[in-house]
Protein backbone atom coordinates (compact mmCIF):
# COMPACT_ATOMS: atom_id res chain seq x y z
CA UNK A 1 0.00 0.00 0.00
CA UNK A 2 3.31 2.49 0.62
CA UNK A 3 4.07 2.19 -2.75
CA UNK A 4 0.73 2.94 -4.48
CA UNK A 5 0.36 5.82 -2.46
CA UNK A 6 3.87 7.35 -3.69
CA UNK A 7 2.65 6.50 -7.04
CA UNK A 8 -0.35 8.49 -6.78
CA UNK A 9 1.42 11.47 -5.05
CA UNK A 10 3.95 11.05 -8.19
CA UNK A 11 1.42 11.45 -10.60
CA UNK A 12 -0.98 14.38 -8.92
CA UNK A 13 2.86 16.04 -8.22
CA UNK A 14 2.86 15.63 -12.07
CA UNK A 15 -0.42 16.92 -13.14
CA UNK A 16 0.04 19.83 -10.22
CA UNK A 17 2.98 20.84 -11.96
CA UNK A 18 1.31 20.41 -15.88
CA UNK A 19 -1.51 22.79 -14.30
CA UNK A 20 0.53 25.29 -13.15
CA UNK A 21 2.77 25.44 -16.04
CA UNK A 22 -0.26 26.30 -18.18
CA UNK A 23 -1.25 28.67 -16.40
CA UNK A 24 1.58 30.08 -16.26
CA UNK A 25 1.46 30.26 -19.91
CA UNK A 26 -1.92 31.38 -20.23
CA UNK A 27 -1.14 34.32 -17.94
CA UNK A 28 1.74 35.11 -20.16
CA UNK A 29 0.23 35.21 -23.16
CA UNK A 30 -0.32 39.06 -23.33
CA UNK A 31 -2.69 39.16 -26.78
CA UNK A 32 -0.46 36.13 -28.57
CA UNK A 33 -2.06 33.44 -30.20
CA UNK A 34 0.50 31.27 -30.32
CA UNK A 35 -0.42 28.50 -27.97
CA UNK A 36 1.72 26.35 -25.62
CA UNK A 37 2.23 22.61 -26.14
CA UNK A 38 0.86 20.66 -23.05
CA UNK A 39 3.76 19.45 -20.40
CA UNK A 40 4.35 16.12 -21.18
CA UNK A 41 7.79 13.91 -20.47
CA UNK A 42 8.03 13.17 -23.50
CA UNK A 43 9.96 14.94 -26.53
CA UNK A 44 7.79 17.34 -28.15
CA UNK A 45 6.77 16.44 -31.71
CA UNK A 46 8.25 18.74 -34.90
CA UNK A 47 5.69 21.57 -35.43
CA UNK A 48 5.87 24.16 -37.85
CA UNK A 49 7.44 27.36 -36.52
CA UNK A 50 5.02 30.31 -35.84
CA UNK A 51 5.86 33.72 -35.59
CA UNK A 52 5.02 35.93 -32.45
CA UNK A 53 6.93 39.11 -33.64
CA UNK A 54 4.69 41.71 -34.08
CA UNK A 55 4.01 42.82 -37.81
CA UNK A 56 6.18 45.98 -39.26
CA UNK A 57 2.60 48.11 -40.26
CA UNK A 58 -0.81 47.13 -37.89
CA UNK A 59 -3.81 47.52 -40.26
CA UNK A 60 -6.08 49.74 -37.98
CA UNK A 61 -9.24 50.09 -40.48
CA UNK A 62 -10.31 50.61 -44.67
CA UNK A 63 -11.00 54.59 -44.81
CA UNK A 64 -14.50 53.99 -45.43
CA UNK A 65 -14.66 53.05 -41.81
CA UNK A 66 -13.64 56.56 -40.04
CA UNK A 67 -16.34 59.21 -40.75
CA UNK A 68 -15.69 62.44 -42.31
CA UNK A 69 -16.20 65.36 -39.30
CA UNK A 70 -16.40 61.91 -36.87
CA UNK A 71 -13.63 59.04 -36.24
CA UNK A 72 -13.01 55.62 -34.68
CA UNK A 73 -11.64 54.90 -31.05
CA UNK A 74 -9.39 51.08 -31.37
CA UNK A 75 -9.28 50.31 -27.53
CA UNK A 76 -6.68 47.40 -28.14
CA UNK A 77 -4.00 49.69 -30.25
CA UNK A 78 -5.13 52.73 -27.55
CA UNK A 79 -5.34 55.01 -30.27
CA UNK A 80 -8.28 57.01 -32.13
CA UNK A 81 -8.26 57.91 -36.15
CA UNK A 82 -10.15 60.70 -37.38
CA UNK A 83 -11.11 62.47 -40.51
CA UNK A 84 -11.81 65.86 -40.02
CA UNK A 85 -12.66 66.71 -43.91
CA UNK A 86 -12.83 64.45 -46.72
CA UNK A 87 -9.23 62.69 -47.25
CA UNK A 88 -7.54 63.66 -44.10
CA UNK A 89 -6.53 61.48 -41.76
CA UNK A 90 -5.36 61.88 -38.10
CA UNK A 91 -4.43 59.63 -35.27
CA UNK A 92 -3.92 60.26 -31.57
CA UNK A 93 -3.54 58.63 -28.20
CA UNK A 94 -6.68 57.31 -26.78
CA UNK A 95 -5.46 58.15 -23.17
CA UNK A 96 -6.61 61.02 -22.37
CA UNK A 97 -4.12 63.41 -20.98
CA UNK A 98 -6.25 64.82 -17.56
CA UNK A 99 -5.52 61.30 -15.68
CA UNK A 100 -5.38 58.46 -18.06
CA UNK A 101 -9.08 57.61 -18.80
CA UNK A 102 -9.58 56.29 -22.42
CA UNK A 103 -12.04 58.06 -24.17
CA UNK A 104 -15.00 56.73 -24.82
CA UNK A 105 -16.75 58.33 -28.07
CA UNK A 106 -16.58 60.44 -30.72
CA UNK A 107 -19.27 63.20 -31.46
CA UNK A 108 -19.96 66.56 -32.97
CA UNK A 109 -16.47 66.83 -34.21
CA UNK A 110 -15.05 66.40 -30.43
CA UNK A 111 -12.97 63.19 -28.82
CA UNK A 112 -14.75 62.86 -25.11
CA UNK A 113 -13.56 61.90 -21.97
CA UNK A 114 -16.30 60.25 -19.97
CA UNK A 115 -14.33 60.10 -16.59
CA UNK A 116 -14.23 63.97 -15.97
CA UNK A 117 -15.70 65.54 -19.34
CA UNK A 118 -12.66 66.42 -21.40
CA UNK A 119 -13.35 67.15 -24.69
CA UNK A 120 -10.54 67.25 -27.74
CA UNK A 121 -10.89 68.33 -31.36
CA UNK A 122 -10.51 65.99 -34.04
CA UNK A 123 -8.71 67.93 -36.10
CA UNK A 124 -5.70 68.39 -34.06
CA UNK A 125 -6.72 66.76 -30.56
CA UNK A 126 -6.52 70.12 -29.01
CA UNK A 127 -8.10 70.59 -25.81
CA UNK A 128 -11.84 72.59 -25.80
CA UNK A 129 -13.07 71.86 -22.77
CA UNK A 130 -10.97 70.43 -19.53
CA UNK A 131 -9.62 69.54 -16.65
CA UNK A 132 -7.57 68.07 -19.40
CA UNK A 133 -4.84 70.84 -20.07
CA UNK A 134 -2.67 68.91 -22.89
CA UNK A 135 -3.45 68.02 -26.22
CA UNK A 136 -3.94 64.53 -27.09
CA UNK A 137 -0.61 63.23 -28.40
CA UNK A 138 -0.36 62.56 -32.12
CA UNK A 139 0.70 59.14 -33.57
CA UNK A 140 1.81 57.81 -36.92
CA UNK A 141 -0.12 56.34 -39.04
CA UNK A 142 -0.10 55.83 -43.08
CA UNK A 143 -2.92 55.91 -45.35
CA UNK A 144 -2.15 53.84 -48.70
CA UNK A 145 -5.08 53.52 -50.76
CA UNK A 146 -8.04 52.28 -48.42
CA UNK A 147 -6.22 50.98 -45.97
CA UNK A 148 -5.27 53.11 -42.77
CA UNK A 149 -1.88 51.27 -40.98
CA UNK A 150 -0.18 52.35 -37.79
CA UNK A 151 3.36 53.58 -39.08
């Protein structure tokens, strides 16, 4: 009986430690879809390689898909594209620059701030109504044909 009990400590020991290391893994994961292979003791089979490095140019959105006099908030790149006439393109931080809140919505030509009312242009994400005080920062992005990419 001593020894079936150390066998069935070995093998919860061993699925304890297969649990953890996925979770581990799954806590890691940060927005990658690359998946983990499952703890085994055995040599892992030949897979093909996948790529986790993070593409040169993110494709945000077509330009059909940012209003003209409106825009588009992306809460997973934390950054908002406008078009504030026909053609033009802009892209700022979605963090607003009072205390951090993303903002929420886009309307009447102004980027708002639902924690404290902040309200930015979307021409130039100047400030038109606070407690913000700064700007929205600017970001990069590229416009080729009808495709709108983070630079």
């Amino acid at each position: 009986m001593g020894d079936d009990l150390k066998s069935r400590r070995t093998v919860f020991a061993g699925v304890g430690a297969g649990g953890l290391a996925l979770a581990l893994t799954a806590c890691g994961a940060g927005g990658d879809t690359t998946t983990a292979a499952p703890a085994t003791s055995e040599p892992a089979a030949s897979a093909p390689a996948t790529s986790s490095a993070p593409a040169a140019a993110e494709g945000l959105a077509k330009t059909a898909d940012i209003p003209v006099g409106g825009g588009k908030i992306f809460k997973e790149q934390k950054i908002v594209v406008t078009q504030p006439t026909e053609g033009e393109f802009k892209a700022f931080s979605a963090s607003c620059t009072h205390q951090g809140c993303a903002v929420a919505s886009i309307e009447n030509g102004l980027i708002d701030c639902p924690c404290h009312g902040s309200k930015f242009k979307i021409e130039d994400g100047s400030v038109t109504q606070g407690p913000a005080t700064k700007p929205l920062p600017a970001q990069e992005i590229k416009v080729e044909g009808d495709q709108i990419t983070l630079a």
